[in-house]
Protein backbone atom coordinates (compact mmCIF):
# COMPACT_ATOMS: atom_id res chain seq x y z
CA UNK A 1 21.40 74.23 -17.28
CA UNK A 2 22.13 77.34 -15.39
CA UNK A 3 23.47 77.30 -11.98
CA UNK A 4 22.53 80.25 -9.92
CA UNK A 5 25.26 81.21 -7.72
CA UNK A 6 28.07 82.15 -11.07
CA UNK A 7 25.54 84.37 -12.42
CA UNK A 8 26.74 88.07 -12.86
CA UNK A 9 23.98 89.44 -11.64
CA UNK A 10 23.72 87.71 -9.06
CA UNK A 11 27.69 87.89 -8.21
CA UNK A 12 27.13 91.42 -8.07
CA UNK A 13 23.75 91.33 -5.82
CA UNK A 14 26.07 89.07 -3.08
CA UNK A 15 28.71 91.43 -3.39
CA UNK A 16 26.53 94.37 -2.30
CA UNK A 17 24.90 92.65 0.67
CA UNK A 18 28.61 90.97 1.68
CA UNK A 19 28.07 92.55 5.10
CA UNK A 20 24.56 90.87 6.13
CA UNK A 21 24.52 87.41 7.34
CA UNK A 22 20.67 86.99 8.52
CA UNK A 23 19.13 85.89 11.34
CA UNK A 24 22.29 85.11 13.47
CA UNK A 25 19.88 84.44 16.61
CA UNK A 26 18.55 81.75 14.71
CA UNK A 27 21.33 80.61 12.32
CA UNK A 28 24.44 79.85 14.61
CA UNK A 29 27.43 80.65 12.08
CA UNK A 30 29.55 77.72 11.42
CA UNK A 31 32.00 76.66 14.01
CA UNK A 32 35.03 78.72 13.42
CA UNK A 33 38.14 77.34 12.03
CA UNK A 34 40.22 75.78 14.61
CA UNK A 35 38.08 75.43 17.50
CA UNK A 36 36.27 72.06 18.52
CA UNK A 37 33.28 71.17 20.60
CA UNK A 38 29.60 72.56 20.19
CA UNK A 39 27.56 75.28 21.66
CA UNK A 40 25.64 73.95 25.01
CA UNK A 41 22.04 74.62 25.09
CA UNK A 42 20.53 75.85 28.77
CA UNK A 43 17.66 74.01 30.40
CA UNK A 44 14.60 74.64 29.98
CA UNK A 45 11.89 75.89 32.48
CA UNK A 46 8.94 76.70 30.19
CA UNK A 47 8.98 73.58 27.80
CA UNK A 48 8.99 69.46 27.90
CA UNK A 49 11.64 69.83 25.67
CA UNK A 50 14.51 71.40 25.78
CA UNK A 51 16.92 72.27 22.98
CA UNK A 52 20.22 72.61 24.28
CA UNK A 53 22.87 72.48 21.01
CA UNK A 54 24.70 69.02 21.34
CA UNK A 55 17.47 64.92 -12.84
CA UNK A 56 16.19 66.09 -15.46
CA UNK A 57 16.55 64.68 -19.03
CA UNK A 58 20.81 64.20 -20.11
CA UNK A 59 22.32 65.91 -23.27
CA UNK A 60 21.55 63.04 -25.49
CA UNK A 61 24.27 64.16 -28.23
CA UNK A 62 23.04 67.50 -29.32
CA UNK A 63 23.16 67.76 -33.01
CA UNK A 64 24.73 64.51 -34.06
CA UNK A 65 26.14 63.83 -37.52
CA UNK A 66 23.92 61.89 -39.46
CA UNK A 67 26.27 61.38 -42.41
CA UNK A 68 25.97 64.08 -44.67
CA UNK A 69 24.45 63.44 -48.16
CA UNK A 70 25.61 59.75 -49.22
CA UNK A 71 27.03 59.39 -52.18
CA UNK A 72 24.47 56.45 -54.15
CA UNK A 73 26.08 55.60 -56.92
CA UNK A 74 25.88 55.81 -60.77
CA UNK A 75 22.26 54.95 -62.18
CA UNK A 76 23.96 51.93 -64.37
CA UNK A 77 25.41 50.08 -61.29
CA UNK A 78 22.52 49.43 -58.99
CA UNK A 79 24.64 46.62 -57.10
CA UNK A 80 27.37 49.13 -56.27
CA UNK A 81 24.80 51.63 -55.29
CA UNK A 82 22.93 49.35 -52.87
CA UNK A 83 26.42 48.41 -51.58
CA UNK A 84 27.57 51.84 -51.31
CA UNK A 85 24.09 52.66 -49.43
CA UNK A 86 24.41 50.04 -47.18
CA UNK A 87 28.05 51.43 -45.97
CA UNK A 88 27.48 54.85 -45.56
CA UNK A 89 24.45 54.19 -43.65
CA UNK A 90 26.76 52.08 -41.35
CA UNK A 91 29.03 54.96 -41.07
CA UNK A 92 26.34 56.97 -40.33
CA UNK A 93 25.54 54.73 -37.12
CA UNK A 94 29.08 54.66 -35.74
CA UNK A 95 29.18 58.61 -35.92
CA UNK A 96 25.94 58.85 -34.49
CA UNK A 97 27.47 56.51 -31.64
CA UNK A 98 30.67 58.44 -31.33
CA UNK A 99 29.02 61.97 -31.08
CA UNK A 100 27.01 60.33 -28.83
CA UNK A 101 29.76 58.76 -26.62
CA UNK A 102 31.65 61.83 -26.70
CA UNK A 103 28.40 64.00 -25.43
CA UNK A 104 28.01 62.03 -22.40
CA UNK A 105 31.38 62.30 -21.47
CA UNK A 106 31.81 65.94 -21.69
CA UNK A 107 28.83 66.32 -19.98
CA UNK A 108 30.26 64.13 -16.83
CA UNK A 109 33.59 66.12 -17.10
CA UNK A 110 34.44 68.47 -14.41
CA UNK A 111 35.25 72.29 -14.49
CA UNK A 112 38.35 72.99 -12.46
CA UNK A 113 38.71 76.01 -10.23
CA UNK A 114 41.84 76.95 -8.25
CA UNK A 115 41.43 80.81 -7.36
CA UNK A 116 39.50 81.99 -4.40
CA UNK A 117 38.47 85.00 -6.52
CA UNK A 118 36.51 83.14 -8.69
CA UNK A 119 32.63 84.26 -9.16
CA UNK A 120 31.81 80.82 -8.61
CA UNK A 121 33.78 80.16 -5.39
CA UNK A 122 32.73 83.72 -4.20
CA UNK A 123 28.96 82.52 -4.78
CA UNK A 124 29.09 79.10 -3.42
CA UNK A 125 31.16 80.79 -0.64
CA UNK A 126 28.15 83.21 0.42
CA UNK A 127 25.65 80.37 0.55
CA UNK A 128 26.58 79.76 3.66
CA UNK A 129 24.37 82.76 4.84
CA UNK A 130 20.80 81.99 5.48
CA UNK A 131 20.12 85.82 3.88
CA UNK A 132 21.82 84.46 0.60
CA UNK A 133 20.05 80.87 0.44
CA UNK A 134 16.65 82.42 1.20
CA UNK A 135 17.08 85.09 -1.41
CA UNK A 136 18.38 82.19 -4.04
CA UNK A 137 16.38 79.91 -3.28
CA UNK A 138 19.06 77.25 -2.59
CA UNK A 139 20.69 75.17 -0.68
CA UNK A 140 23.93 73.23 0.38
CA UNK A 141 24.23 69.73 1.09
CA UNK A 142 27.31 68.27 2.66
CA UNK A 143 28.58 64.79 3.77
CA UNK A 144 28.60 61.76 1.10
CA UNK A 145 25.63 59.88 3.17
CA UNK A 146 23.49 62.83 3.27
CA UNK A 147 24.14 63.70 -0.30
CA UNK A 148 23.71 60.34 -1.60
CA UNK A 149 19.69 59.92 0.32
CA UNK A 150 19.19 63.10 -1.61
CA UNK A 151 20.17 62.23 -5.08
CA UNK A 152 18.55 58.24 -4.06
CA UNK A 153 15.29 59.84 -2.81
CA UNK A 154 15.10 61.90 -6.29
CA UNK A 155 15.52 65.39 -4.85
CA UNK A 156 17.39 67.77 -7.55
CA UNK A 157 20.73 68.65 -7.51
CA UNK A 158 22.17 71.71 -9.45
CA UNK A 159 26.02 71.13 -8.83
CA UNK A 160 28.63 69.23 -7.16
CA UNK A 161 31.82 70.84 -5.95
CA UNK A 162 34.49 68.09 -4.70
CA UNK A 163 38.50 68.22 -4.31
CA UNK A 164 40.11 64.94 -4.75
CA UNK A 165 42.89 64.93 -2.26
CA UNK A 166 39.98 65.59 0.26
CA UNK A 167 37.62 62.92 -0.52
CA UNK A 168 36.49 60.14 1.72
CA UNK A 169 36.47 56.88 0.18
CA UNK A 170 32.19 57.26 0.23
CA UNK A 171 32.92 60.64 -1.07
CA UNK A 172 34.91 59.30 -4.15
CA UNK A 173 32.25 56.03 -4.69
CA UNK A 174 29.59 58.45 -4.47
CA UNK A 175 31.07 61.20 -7.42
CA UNK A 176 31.64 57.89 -9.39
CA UNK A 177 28.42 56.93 -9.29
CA UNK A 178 27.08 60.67 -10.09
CA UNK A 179 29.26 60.68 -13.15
CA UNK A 180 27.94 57.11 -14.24
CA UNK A 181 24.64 58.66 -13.95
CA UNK A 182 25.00 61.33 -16.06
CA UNK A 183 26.53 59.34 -18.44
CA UNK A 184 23.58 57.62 -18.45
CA UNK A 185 21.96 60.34 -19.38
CA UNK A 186 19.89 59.75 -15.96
CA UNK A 187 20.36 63.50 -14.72
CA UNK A 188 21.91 67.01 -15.43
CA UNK A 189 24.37 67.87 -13.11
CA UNK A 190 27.15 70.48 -13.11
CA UNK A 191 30.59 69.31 -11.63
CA UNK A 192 33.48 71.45 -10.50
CA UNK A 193 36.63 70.46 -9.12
CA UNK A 194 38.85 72.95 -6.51
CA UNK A 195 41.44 72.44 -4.54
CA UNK A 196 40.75 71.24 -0.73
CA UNK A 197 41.34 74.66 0.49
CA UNK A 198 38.49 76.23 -1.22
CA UNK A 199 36.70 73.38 -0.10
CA UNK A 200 37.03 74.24 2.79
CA UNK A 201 36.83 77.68 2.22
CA UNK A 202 32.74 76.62 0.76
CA UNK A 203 32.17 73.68 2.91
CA UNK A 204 29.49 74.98 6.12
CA UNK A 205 31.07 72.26 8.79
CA UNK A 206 34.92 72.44 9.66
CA UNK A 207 35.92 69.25 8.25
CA UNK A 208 34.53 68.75 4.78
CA UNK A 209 34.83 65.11 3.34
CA UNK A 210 35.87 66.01 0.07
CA UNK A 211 32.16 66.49 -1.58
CA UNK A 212 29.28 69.34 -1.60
CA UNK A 213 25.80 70.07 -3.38
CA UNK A 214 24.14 73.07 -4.18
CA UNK A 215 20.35 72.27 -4.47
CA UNK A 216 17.09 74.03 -4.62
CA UNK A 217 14.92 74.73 -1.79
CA UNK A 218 12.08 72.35 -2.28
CA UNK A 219 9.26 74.03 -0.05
CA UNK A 220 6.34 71.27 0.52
CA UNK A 221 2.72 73.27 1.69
CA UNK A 222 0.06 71.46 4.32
CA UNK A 223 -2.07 70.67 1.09
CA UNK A 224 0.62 68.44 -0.40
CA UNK A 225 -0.12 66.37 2.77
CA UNK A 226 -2.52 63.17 2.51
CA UNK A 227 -4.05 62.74 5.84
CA UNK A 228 -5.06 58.76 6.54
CA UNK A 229 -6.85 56.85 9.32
CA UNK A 230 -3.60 56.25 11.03
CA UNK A 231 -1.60 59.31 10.07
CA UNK A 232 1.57 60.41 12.59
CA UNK A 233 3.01 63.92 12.60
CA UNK A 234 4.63 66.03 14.60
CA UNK A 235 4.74 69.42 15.27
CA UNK A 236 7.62 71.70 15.98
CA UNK A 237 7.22 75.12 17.38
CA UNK A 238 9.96 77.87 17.49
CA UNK A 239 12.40 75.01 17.43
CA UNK A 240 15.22 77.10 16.25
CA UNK A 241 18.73 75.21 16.28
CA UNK A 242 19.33 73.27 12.93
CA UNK A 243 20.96 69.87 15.14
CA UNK A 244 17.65 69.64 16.89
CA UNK A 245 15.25 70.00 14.42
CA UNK A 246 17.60 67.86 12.23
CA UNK A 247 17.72 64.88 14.93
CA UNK A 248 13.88 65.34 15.37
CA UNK A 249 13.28 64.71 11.28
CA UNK A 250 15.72 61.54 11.56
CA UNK A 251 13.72 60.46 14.35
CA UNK A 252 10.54 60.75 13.13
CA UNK A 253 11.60 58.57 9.98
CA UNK A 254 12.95 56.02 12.57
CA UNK A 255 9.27 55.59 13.48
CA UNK A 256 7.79 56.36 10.02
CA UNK A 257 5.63 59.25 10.85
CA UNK A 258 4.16 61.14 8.30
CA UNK A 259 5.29 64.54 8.12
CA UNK A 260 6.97 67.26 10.50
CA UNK A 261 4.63 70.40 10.69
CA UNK A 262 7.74 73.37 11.25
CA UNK A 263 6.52 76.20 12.84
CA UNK A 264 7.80 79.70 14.00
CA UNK A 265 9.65 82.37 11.31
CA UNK A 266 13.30 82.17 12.89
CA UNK A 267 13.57 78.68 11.59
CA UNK A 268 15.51 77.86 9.05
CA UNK A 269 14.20 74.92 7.56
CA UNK A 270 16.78 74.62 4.74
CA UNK A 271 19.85 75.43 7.16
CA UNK A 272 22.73 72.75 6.03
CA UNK A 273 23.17 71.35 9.72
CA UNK A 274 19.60 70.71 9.24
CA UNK A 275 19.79 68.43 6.64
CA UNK A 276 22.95 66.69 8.00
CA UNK A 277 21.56 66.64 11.42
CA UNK A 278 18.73 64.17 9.84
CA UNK A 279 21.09 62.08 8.18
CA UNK A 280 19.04 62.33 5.15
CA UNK A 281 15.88 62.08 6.92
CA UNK A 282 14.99 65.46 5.38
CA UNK A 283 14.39 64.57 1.80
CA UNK A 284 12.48 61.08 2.97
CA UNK A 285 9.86 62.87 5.31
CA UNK A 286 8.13 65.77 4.20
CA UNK A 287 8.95 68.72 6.33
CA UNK A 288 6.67 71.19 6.12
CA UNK A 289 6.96 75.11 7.02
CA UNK A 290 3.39 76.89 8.11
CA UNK A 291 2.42 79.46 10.78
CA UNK A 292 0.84 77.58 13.98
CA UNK A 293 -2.67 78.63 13.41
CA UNK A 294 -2.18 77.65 10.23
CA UNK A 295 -1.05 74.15 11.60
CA UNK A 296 -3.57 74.08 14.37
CA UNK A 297 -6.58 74.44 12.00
CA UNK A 298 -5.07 72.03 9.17
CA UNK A 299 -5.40 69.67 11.41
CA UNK A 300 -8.58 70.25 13.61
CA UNK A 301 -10.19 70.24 9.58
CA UNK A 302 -8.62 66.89 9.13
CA UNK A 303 -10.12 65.04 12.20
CA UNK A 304 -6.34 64.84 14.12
CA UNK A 305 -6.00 64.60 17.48
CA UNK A 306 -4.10 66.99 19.21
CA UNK A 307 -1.59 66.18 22.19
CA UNK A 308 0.46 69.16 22.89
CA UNK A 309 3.25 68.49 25.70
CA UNK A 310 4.20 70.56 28.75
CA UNK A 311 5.12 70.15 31.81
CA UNK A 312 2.03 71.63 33.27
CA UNK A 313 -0.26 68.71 32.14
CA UNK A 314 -1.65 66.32 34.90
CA UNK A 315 -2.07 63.26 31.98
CA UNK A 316 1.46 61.09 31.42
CA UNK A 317 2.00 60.52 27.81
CA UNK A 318 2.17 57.23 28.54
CA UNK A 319 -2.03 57.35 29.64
CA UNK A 320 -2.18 59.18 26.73
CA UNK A 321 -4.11 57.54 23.33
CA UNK A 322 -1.73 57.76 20.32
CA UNK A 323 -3.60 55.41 17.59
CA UNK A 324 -5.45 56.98 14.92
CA UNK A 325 -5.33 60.17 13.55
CA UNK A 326 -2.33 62.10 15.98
CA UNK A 327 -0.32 64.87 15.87
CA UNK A 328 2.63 65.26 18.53
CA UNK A 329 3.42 69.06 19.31
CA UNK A 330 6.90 70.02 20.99
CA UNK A 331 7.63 73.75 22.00
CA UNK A 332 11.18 75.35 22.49
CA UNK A 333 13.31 75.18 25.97
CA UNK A 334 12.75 78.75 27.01
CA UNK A 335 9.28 79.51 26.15
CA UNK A 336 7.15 75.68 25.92
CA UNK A 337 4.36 76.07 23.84
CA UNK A 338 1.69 79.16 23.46
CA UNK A 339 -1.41 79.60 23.92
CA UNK A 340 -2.45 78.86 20.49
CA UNK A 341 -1.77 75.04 21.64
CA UNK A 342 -2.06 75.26 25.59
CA UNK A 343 -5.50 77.13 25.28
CA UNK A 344 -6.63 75.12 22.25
CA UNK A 345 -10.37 73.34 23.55
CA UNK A 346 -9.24 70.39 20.59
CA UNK A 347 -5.86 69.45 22.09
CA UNK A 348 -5.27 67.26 25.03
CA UNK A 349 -1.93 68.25 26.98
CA UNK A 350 0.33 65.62 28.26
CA UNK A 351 3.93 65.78 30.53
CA UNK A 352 6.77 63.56 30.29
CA UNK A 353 7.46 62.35 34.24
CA UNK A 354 10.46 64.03 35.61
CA UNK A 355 11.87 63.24 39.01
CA UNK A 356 15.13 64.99 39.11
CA UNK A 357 15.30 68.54 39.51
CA UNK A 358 14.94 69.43 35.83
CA UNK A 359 11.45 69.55 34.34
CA UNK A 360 12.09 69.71 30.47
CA UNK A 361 14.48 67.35 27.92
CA UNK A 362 16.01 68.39 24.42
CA UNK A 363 13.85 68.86 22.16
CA UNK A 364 14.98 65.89 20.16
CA UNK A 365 15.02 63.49 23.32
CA UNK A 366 11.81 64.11 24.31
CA UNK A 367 10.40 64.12 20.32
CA UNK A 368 12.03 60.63 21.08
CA UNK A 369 10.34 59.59 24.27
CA UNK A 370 7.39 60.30 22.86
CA UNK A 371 7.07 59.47 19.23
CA UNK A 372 8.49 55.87 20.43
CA UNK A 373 5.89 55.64 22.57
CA UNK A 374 3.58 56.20 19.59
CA UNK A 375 4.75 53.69 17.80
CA UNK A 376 5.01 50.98 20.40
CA UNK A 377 0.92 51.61 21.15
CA UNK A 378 0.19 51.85 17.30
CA UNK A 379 2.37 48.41 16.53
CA UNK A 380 0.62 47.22 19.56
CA UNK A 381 -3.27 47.79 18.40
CA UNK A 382 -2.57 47.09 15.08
CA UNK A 383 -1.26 43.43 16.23
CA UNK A 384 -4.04 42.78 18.60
């Protein structure tokens, strides 16, 4: 099994474009060592929601020892030789069993780093650039909950980098269980241990609980998605900051909708706030990355009603229909939604009332409002 990031080639690739980090617009860089709180998001004029910033198969032994030629005996004694038979093919079993044994473990033992100049910690250093994941096709995922929904929910995992004076107690029963598993010969999975300050060094948040992934980017299309009679999605557009678009994916598993359509090319989709944002949310609803006329015709061909939100609309969402076939569509704080939605003849725009003097929410809060309010009708019909 090859993991990407160690590769000389591509070691020397990172080391060329050192300098770029991406889309920083987009991308906010981790929080810089040292200094606490978040970025606050402004309020939004344009928008009901706002977004201010609050395994494959195991080596099963290789080539085991199946005894070597057996030594069966002189013709005369056919007792002895069905005796001797008999023992070597034992001993044939036990070394089978020990080569086994001895497989599994090496392949649940851990490589141990301790210099920051390794190609490895270099790699797995650069991945927190969007430029570098994009181009790699990978991903980090941090915090023992969010890792462990991934590996539960069957999403592949190419390495795990942990340091064990770091580790959270769920950090530590989580590696345990990783290693048991690969014992098991359930899944391939490379494991390296460091020291806590290249953990830290790797990690993307500030305070690292001992345990990271490095994972592909698994990139679902609208045609994976089986629309139903009763089908609930929601549709994000320009939502750039990886907490809200992470909250809005655990929310919309909190009411069991369907899918999140993402749209809008400064998101990142795969950003590692994302995924911790959602809790794990992310690998349990698909989240799905299309231009919005892409989205907009998907699902005017699949018979979905439409109810885009802004705070121009004269219809509450609350007089609004949300049974059936529905898709929920949320714009950005500064710009609302376009015209591709606002000016669309097969979608019906709703507002959430506001009385104060603001007239948008967060992103996620109003994705909240709303997609509650789905679910409330929906449980509400269905029980009638």
């Amino acid at each position: 099994m090859s993991f990407s990031p160690i590769d000389d080639e591509l070691e020397k690739e990172l080391a060329q474009s050192d300098g770029g980090v991406g889309n920083s617009h987009d991308e906010p860089a981790p929080a810089p060592r040292g200094r606490g709180g978040r970025r606050g998001g402004s309020r939004g004029k344009g928008s009901q929601s706002g977004s201010s910033n609050r395994g494959g198969p195991s080596n099963r032994g290789g080539s085991s020892n199946r005894g070597g030629s057996s030594n069966k005996g002189g013709p005369s004694n056919k007792g002895g030789q069905a005796g001797r038979g008999k023992a070597n093919q034992g001993g044939r079993g036990s070394q089978r069993r020990r080569t086994n044994d001895g497989d599994a473990n090496q392949a649940a033992a851990a490589e141990k780093l301790s210099s920051p100049q390794n190609p490895q910690i270099k790699a797995l250093v650069k991945l927190r650039h969007r430029r570098t994941r994009d181009q790699q096709g990978l991903t980090v995922i941090e915090e023992p909950l969010v890792l462990r929904r991934a590996w539960e929910s069957g999403y592949p995992l190419q390495a795990v980098f942990y340091s064990p004076d770091q580790m959270s107690p769920a950090a530590k029963e989580l590696l345990e269980d990783l290693r048991a598993a690969v014992k098991a010969g359930q899944m391939e999975l490379k494991m390296v241990e460091m020291n806590s300050s290249l953990l830290r060094k790797a990690a993307y948040r500030d305070q690292p609980e001992g345990i990271l992934a490095v994972a592909p980017q698994r990139k679902r299309t609208l045609e994976d998605l089986n629309i139903g009679e009763n089908s609930l999605l929601m549709v994000l557009e320009n939502v750039e900051k990886p907490g809200n678009l992470g909250a809005v994916l655990r929310i919309a598993d909190g009411v069991g909708a369907d899918a999140v359509l993402v749209t809008g090319d400064g998101t990142d989709l795969f950003n590692p706030n994302v995924l911790r944002a959602s809790r794990g949310a992310f690998f349990s609803v698909p989240a799905v990355p299309c231009q919005v006329g892409e989205a907009r015709d998907f699902l005017h061909e699949n018979g979905v009603k439409v109810l885009a939100t802004t705070p121009s609309a004269t219809t509450s969402y609350t007089a609004a229909d949300f049974t059936g076939k529905v898709a929920l569509v949320l714009g950005c704080e500064h710009d609302g939604l376009s015209d591709a939605w606002l000016k669309d003849e097969g979608s019906e725009a709703v507002r959430i009332p506001m009385r104060g003097r603001g007239d948008s929410l967060n992103v996620s809060t109003a994705a909240a409002v709303i997609l509650y309010e789905a679910m409330r009708q929906r449980t509400t019909s269905a029980t009638a």
